[in-house]
C-alpha atoms as a PDB file:
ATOM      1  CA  UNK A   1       0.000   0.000   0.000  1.00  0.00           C
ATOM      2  CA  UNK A   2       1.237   3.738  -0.796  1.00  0.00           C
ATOM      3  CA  UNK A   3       1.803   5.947   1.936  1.00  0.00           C
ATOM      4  CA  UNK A   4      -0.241   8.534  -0.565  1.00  0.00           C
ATOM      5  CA  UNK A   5      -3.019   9.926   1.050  1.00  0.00           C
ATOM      6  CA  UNK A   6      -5.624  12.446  -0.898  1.00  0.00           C
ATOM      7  CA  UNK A   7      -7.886  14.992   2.031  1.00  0.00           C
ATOM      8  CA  UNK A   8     -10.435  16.540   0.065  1.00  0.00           C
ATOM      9  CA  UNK A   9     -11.398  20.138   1.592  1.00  0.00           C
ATOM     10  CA  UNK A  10      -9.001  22.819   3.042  1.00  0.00           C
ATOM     11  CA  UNK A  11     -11.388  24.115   5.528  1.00  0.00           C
ATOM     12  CA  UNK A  12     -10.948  23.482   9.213  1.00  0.00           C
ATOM     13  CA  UNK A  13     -10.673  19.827   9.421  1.00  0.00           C
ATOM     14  CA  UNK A  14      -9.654  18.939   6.200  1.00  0.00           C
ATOM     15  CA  UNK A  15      -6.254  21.089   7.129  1.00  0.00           C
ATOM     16  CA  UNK A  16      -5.921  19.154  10.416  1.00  0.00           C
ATOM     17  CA  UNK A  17      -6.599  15.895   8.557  1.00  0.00           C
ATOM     18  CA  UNK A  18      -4.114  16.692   6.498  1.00  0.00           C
ATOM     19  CA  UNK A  19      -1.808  17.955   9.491  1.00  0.00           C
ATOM     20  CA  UNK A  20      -2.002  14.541  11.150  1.00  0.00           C
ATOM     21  CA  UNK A  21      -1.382  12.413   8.209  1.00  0.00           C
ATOM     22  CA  UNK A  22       1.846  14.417   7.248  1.00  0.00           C
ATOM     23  CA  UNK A  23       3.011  13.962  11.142  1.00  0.00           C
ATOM     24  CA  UNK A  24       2.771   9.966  10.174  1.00  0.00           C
ATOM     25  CA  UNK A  25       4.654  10.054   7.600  1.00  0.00           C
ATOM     26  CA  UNK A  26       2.183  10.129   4.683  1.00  0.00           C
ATOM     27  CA  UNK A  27       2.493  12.112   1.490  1.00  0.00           C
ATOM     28  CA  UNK A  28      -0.397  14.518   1.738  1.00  0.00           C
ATOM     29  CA  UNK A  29      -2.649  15.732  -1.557  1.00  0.00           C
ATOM     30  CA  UNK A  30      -4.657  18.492  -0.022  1.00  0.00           C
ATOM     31  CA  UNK A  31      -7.600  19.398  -2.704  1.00  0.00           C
ATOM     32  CA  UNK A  32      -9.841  22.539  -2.758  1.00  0.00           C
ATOM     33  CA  UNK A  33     -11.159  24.624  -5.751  1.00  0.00           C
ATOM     34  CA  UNK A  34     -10.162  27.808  -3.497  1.00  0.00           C
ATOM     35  CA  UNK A  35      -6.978  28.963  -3.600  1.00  0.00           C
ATOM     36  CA  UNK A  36      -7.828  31.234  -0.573  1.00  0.00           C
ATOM     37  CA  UNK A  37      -8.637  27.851   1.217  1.00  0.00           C
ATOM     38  CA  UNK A  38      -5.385  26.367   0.110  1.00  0.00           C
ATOM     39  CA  UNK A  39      -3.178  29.098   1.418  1.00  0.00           C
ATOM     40  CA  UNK A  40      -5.060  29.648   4.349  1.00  0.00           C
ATOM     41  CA  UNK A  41      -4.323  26.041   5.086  1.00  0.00           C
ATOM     42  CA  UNK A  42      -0.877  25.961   4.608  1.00  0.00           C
ATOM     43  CA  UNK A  43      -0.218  28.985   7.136  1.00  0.00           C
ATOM     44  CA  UNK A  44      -3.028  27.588   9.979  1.00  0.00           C
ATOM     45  CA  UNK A  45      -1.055  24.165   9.757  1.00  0.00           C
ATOM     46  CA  UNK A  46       2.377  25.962  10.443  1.00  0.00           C
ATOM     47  CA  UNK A  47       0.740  27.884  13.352  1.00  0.00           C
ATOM     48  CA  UNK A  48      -0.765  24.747  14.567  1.00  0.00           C
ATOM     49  CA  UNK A  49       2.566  22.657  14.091  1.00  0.00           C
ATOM     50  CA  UNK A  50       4.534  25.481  16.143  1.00  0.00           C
ATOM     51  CA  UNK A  51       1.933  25.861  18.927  1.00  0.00           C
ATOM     52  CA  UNK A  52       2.842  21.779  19.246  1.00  0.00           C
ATOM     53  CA  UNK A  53       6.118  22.151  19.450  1.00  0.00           C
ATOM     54  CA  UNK A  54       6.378  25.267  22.136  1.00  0.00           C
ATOM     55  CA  UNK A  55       4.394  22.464  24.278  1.00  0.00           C
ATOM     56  CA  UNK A  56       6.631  19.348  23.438  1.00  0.00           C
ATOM     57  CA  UNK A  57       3.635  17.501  21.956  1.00  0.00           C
ATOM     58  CA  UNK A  58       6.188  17.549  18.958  1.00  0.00           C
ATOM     59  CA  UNK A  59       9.711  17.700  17.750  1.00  0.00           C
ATOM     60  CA  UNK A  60      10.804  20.787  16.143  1.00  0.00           C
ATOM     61  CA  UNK A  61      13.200  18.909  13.758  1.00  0.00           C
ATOM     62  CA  UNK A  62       9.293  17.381  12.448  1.00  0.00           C
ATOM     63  CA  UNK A  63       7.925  20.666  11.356  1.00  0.00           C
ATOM     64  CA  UNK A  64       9.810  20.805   7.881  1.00  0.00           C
ATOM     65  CA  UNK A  65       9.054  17.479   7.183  1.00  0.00           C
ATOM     66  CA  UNK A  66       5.624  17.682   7.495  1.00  0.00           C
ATOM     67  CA  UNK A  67       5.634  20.682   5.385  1.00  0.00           C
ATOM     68  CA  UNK A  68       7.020  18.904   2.905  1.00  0.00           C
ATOM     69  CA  UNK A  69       4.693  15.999   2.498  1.00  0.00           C
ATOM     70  CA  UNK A  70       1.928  17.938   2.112  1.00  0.00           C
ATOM     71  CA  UNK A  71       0.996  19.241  -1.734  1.00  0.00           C
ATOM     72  CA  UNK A  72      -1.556  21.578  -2.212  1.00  0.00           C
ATOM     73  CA  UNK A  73      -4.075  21.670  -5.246  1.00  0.00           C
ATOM     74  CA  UNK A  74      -7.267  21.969  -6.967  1.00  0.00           C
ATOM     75  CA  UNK A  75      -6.668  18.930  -9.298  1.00  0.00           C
ATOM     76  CA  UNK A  76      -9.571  16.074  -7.909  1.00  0.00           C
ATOM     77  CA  UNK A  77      -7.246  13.552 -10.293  1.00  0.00           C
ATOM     78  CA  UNK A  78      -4.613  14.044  -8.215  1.00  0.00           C
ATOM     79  CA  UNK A  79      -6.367  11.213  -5.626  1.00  0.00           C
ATOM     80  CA  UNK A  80      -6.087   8.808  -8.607  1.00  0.00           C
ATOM     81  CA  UNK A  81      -2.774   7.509  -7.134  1.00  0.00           C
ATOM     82  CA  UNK A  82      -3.599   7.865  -3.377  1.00  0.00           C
ATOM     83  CA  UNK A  83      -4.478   4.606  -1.416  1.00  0.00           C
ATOM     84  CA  UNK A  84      -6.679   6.454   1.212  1.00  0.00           C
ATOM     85  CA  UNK A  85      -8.828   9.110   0.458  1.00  0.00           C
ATOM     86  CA  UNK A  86     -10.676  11.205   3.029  1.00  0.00           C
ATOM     87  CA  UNK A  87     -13.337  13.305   2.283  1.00  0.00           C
ATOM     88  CA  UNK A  88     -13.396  16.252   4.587  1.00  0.00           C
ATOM     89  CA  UNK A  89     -15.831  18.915   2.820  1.00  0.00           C
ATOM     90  CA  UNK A  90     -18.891  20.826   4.650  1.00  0.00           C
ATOM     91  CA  UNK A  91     -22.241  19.205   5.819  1.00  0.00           C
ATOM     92  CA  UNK A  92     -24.456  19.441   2.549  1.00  0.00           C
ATOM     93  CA  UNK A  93     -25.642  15.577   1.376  1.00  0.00           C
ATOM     94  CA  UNK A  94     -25.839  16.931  -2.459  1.00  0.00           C
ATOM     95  CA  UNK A  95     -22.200  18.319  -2.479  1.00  0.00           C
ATOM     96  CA  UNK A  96     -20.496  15.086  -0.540  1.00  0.00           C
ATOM     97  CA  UNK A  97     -22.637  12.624  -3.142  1.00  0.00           C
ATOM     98  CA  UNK A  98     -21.502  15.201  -5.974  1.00  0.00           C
ATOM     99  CA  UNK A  99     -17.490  14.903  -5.317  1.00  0.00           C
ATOM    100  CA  UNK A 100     -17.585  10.861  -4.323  1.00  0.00           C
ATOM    101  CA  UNK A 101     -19.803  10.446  -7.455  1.00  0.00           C
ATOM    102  CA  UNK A 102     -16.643  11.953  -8.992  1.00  0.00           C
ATOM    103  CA  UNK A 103     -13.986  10.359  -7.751  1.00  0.00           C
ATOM    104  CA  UNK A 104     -15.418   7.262  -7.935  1.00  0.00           C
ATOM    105  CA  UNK A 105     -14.336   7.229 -11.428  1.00  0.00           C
ATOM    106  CA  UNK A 106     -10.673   7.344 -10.875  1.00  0.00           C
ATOM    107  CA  UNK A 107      -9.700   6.186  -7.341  1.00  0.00           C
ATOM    108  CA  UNK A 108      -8.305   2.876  -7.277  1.00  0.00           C
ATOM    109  CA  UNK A 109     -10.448  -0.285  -6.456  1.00  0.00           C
ATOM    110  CA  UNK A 110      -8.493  -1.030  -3.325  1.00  0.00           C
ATOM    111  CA  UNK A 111      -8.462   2.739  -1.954  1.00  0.00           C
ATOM    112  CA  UNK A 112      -9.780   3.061   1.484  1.00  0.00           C
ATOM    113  CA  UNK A 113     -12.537   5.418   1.017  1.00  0.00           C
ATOM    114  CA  UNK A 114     -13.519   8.164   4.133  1.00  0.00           C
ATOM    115  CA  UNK A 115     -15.762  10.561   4.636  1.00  0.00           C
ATOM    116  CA  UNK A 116     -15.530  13.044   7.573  1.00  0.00           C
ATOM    117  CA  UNK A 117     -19.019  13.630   7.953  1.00  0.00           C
ATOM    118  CA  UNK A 118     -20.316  14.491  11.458  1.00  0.00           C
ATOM    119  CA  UNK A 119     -24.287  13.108  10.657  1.00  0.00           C
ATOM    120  CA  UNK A 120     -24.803  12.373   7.251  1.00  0.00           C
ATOM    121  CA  UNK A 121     -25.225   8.562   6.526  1.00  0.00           C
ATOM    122  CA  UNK A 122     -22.177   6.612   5.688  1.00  0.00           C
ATOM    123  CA  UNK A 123     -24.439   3.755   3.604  1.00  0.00           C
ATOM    124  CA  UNK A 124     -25.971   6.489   1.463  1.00  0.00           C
ATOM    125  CA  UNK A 125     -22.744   8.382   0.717  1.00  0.00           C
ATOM    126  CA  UNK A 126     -21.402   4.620   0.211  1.00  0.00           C
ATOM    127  CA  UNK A 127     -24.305   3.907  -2.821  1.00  0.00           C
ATOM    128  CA  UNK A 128     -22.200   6.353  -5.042  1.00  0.00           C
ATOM    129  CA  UNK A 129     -19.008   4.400  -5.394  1.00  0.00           C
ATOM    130  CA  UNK A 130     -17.755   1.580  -7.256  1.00  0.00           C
ATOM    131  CA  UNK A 131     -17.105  -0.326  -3.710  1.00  0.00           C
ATOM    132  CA  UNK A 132     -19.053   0.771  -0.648  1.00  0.00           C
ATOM    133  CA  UNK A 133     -17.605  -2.656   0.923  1.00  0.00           C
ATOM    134  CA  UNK A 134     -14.386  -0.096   1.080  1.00  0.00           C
ATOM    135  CA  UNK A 135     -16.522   3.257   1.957  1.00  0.00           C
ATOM    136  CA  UNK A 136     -16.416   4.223   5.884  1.00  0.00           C
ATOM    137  CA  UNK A 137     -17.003   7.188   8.127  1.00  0.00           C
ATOM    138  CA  UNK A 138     -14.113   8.596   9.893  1.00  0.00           C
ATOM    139  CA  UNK A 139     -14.928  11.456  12.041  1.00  0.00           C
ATOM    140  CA  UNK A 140     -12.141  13.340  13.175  1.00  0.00           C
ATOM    141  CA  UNK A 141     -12.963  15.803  16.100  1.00  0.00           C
ATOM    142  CA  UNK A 142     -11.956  19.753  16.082  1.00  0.00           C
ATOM    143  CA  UNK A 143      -8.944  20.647  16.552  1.00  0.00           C
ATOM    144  CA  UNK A 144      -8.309  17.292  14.841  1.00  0.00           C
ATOM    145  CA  UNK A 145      -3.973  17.830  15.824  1.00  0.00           C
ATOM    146  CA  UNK A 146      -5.713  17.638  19.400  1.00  0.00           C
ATOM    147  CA  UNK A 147      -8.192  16.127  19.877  1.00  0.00           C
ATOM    148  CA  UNK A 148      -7.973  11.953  20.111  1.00  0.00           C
ATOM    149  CA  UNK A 149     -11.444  10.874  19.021  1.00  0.00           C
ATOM    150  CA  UNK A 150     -12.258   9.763  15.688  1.00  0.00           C
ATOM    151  CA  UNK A 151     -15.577   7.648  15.448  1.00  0.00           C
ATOM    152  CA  UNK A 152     -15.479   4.484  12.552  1.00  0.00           C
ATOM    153  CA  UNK A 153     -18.734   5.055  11.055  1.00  0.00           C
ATOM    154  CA  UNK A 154     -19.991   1.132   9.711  1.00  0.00           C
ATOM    155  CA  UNK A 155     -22.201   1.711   7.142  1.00  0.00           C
ATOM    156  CA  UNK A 156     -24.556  -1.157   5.821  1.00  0.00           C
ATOM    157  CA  UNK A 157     -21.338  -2.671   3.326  1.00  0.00           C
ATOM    158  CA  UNK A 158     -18.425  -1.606   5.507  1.00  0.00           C
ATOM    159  CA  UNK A 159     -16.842  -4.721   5.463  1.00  0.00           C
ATOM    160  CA  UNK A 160     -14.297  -5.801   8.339  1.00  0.00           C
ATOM    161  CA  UNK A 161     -11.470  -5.606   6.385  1.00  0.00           C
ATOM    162  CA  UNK A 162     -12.106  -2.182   5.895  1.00  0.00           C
ATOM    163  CA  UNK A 163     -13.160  -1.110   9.603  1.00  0.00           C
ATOM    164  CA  UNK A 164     -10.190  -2.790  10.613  1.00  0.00           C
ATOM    165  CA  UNK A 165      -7.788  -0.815   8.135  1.00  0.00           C
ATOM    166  CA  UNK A 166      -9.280   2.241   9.080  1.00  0.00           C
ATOM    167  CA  UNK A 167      -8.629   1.651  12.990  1.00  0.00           C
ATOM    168  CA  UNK A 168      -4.986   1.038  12.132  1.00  0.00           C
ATOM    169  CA  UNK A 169      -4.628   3.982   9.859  1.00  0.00           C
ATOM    170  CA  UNK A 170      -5.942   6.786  12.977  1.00  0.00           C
ATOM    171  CA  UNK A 171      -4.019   5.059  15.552  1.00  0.00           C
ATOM    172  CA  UNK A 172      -1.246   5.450  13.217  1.00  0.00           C
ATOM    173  CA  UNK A 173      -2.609   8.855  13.095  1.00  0.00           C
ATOM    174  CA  UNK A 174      -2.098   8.894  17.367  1.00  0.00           C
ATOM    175  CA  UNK A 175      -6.391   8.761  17.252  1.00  0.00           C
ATOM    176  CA  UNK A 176      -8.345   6.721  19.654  1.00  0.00           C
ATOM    177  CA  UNK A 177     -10.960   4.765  17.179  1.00  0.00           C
ATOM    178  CA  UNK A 178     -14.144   4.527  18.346  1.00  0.00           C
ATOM    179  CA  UNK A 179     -16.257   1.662  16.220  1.00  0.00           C
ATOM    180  CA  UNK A 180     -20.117   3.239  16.008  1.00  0.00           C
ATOM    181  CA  UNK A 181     -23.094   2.476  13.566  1.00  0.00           C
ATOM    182  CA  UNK A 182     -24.378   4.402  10.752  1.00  0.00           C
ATOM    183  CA  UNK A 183     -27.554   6.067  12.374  1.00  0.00           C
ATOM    184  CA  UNK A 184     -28.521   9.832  11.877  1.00  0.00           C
ATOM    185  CA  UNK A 185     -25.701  11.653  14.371  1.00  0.00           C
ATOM    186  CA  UNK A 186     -23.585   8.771  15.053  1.00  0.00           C
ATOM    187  CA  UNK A 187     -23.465   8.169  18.617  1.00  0.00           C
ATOM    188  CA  UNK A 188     -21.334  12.251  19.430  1.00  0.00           C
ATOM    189  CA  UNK A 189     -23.534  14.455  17.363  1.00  0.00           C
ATOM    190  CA  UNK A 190     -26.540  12.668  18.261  1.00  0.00           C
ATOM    191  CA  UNK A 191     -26.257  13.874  22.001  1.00  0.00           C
ATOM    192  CA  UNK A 192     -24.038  16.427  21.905  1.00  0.00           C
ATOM    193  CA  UNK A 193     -26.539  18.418  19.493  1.00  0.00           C
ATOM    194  CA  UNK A 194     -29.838  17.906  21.464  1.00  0.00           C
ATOM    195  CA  UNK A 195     -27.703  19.143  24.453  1.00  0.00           C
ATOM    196  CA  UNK A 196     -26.870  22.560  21.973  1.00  0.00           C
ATOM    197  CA  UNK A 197     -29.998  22.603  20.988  1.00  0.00           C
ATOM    198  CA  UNK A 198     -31.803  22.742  24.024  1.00  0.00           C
ATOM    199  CA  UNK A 199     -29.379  25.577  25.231  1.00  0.00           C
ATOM    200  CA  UNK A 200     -30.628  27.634  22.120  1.00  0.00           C
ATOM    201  CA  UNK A 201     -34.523  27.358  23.629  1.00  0.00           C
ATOM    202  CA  UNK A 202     -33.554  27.921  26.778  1.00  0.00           C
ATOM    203  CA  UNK A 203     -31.984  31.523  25.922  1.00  0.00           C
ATOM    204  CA  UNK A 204     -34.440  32.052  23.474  1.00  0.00           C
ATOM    205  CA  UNK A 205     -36.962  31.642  26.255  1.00  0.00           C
ATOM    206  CA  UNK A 206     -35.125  33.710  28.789  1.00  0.00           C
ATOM    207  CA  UNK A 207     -34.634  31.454  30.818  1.00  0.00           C
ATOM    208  CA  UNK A 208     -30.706  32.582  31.570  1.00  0.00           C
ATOM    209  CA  UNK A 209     -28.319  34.694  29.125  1.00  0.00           C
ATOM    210  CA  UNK A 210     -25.843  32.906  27.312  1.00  0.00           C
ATOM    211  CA  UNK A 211     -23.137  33.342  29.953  1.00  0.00           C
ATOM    212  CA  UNK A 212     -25.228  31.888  32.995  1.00  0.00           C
ATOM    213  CA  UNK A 213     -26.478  28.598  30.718  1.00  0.00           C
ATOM    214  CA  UNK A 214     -22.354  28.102  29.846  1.00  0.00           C
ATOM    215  CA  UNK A 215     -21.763  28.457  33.505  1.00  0.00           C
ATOM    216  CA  UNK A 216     -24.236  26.070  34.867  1.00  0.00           C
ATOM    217  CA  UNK A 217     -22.664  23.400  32.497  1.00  0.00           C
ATOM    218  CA  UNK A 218     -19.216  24.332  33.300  1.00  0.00           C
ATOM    219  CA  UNK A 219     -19.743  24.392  36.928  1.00  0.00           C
ATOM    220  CA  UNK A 220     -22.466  21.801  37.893  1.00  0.00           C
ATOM    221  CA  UNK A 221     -21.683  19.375  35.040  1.00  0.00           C
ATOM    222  CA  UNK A 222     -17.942  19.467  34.513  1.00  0.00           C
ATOM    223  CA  UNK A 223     -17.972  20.473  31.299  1.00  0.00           C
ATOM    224  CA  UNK A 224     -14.820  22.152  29.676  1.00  0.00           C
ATOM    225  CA  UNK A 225     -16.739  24.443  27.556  1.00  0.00           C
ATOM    226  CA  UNK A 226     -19.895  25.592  27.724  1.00  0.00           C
ATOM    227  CA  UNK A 227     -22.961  24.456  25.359  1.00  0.00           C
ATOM    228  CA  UNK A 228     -23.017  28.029  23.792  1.00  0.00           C
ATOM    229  CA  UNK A 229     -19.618  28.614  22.967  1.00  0.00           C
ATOM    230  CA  UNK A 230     -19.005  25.285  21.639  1.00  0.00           C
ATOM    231  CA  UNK A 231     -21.614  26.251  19.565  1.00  0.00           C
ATOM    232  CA  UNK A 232     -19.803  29.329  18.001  1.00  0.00           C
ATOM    233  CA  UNK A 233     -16.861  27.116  17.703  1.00  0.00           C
ATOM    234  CA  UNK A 234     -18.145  24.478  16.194  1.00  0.00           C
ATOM    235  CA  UNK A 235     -20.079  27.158  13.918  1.00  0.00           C
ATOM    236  CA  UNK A 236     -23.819  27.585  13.751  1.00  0.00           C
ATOM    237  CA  UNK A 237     -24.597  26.848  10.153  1.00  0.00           C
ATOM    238  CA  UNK A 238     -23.055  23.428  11.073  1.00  0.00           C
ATOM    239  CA  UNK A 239     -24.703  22.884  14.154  1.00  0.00           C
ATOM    240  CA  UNK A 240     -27.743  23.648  12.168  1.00  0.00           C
ATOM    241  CA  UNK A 241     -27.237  21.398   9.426  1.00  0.00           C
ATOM    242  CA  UNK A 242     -27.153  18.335  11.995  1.00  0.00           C
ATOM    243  CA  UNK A 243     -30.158  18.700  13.885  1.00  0.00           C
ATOM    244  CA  UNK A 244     -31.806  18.904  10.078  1.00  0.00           C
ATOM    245  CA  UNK A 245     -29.865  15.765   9.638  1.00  0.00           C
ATOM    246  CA  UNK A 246     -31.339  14.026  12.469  1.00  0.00           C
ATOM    247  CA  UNK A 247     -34.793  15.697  12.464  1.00  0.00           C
ATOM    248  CA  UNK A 248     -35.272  14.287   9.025  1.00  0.00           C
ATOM    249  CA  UNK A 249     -33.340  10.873  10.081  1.00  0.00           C
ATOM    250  CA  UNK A 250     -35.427   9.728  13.125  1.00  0.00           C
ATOM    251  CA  UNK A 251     -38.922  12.089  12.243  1.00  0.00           C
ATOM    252  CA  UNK A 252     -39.153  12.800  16.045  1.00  0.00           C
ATOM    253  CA  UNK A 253     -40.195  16.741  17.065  1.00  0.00           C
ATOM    254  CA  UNK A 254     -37.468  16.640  20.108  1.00  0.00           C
ATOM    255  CA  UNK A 255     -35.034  17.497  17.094  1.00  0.00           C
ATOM    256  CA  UNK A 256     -36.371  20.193  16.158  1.00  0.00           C
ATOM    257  CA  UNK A 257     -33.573  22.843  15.329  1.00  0.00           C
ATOM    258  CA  UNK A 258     -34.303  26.192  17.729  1.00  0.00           C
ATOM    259  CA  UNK A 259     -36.217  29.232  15.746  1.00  0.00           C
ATOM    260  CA  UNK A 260     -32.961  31.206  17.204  1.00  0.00           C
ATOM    261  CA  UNK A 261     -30.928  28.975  15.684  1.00  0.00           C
ATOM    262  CA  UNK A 262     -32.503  29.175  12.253  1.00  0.00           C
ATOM    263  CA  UNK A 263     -32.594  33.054  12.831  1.00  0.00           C
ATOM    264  CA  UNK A 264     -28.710  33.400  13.508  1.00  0.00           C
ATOM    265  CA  UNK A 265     -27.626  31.722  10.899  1.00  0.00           C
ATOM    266  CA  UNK A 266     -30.108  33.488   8.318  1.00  0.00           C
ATOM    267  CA  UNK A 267     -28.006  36.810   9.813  1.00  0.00           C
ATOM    268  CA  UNK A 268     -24.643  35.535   8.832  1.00  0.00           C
ATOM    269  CA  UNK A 269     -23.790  34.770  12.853  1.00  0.00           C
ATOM    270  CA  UNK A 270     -22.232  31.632  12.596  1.00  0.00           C
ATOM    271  CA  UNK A 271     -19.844  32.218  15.657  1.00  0.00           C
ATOM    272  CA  UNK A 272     -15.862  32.052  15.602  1.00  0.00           C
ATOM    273  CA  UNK A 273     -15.301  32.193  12.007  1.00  0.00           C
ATOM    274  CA  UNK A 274     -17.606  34.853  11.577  1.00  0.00           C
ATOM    275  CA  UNK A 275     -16.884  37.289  14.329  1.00  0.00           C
ATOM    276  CA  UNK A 276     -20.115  36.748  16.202  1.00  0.00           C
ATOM    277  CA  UNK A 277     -22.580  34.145  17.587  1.00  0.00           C
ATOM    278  CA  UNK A 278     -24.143  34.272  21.037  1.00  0.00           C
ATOM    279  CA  UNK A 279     -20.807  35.664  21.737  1.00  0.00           C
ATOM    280  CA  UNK A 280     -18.865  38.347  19.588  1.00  0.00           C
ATOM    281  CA  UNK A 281     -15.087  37.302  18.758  1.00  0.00           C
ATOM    282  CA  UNK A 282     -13.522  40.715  17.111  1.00  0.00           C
ATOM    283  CA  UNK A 283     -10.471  39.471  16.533  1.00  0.00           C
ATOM    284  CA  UNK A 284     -11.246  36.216  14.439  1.00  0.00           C
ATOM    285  CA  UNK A 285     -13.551  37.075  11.973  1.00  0.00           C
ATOM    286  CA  UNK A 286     -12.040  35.928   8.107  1.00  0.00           C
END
């Protein structure tokens, strides 16, 4: 097997993807149609190594090499000769179905075959390619450099082979693998989201501002960050697009995505990487 892996999408996780396969030694084929995605890539995963190193969760003779294995383009073909390729794009069904329908026409028949979706299901992305026996969910977790989760998604075909393979290739990636089933949400999104969710009513209601509910997780639950800024970090517009996910998955009310919700992200406030959610971040707007 080549150690030629192809990440599809420069956003967010797609760069840390790419990050963490370049740390293992692979040879890295980072693909995005923007070039403004591509460059911003390339100077987040610098940042990202560097932060690493300053807390000796790397080597600084590493940060070259990983540099190095990772190519940047907007050439799909380029996965043609890649024996794993994850798909990291943004949660929208069409679009992921759109680019595997696509490079199901070139990628080789014994490829490992990934898609980093946080909800959508793995057996329906799987029906577009040649060999959904070989098609699995991997779902990295953000910051992927950090964090150690990624949940095996086993869709309908997933065959063991291929469950197995992709266990091996993100604990070679220094992941913890987490085997789940393909069900709207997986088994993180499809509590973590309700919990989000809920939050959104219960400011929308009035029942506390944003800073009390993050508190009252924070402080009676034990929880790192609070439901509302995880939200913003995560980013709205995603957070949305899973509880539509799992709304329309299971057909039960209780997943109902909060008016507020819909209302924020219909004004552009899609937290962090806008500037502003239900809290305001001046400095980090793009």
């Amino acid at each position: 097997m080549s150690k030629n892996i192809a990440v599809i999408g420069a956003g967010t996780m797609g760069r840390g993807i790419a990050q963490v396969a370049a740390a293992a030694g692979w040879n890295v084929k980072l693909i995005d149609t923007s070039e403004d995605a591509l460059h911003s890539a390339l100077h987040t995963i610098e940042k990202s190594v560097t932060r690493l190193i300053s807390k000796a969760l790397l080597k600084a003779e590493e940060k070259e090499g990983i540099s190095k294995r990772i190519t940047r383009t907007a050439d799909l073909m380029t996965a043609a000769d890649c024996s794993v390729v994850i798909e990291a794009i943004f949660e929208n069904e069409k679009v992921k179905l759109d680019i595997w329908s696509k490079l199901a026409k070139f990628c080789t028949e014994d490829a490992l075959l990934a898609s980093n979706t946080s909800s959508i299901s793995i057996t329906k992305l799987a029906s577009i390619v040649k060999r959904p026996e070989r098609f699995v969910g991997m779902h990295f977790f953000n910051p992927v450099p950090v964090m150690k989760l990624v949940e095996v998604v086993r869709g309908n075909r997933t065959s063991d082979e291929t469950i197995a393979r992709t266990k091996e290739l993100a604990v070679e990636f220094g992941k913890t693998p987490v085997e789940v089933r393909d069900y709207p949400g997986f088994v993180s999104n499809r509590v973590l989201m309700p919990m989000i969710n809920e939050s959104i009513f219960a400011l929308q209601e009035g029942v506390a501002t944003a800073e009390a509910i993050d508190d009252v997780m924070k402080l009676g639950m034990a929880h790192p960050m609070g439901p509302l800024t995880l939200a913003d970090f995560i980013g709205l517009d995603i957070c949305l697009a899973i509880m539509e996910v799992l709304q329309d998955g299971f057909g039960d009310s209780k997943y109902r995505p909060a008016p507020l919700l819909r209302q924020m992200v219909a004004a552009g406030k899609l937290g962090r990487k806008s500037g502003e959610g239900f809290f305001k971040y001046p400095d980090e707007k793009k």
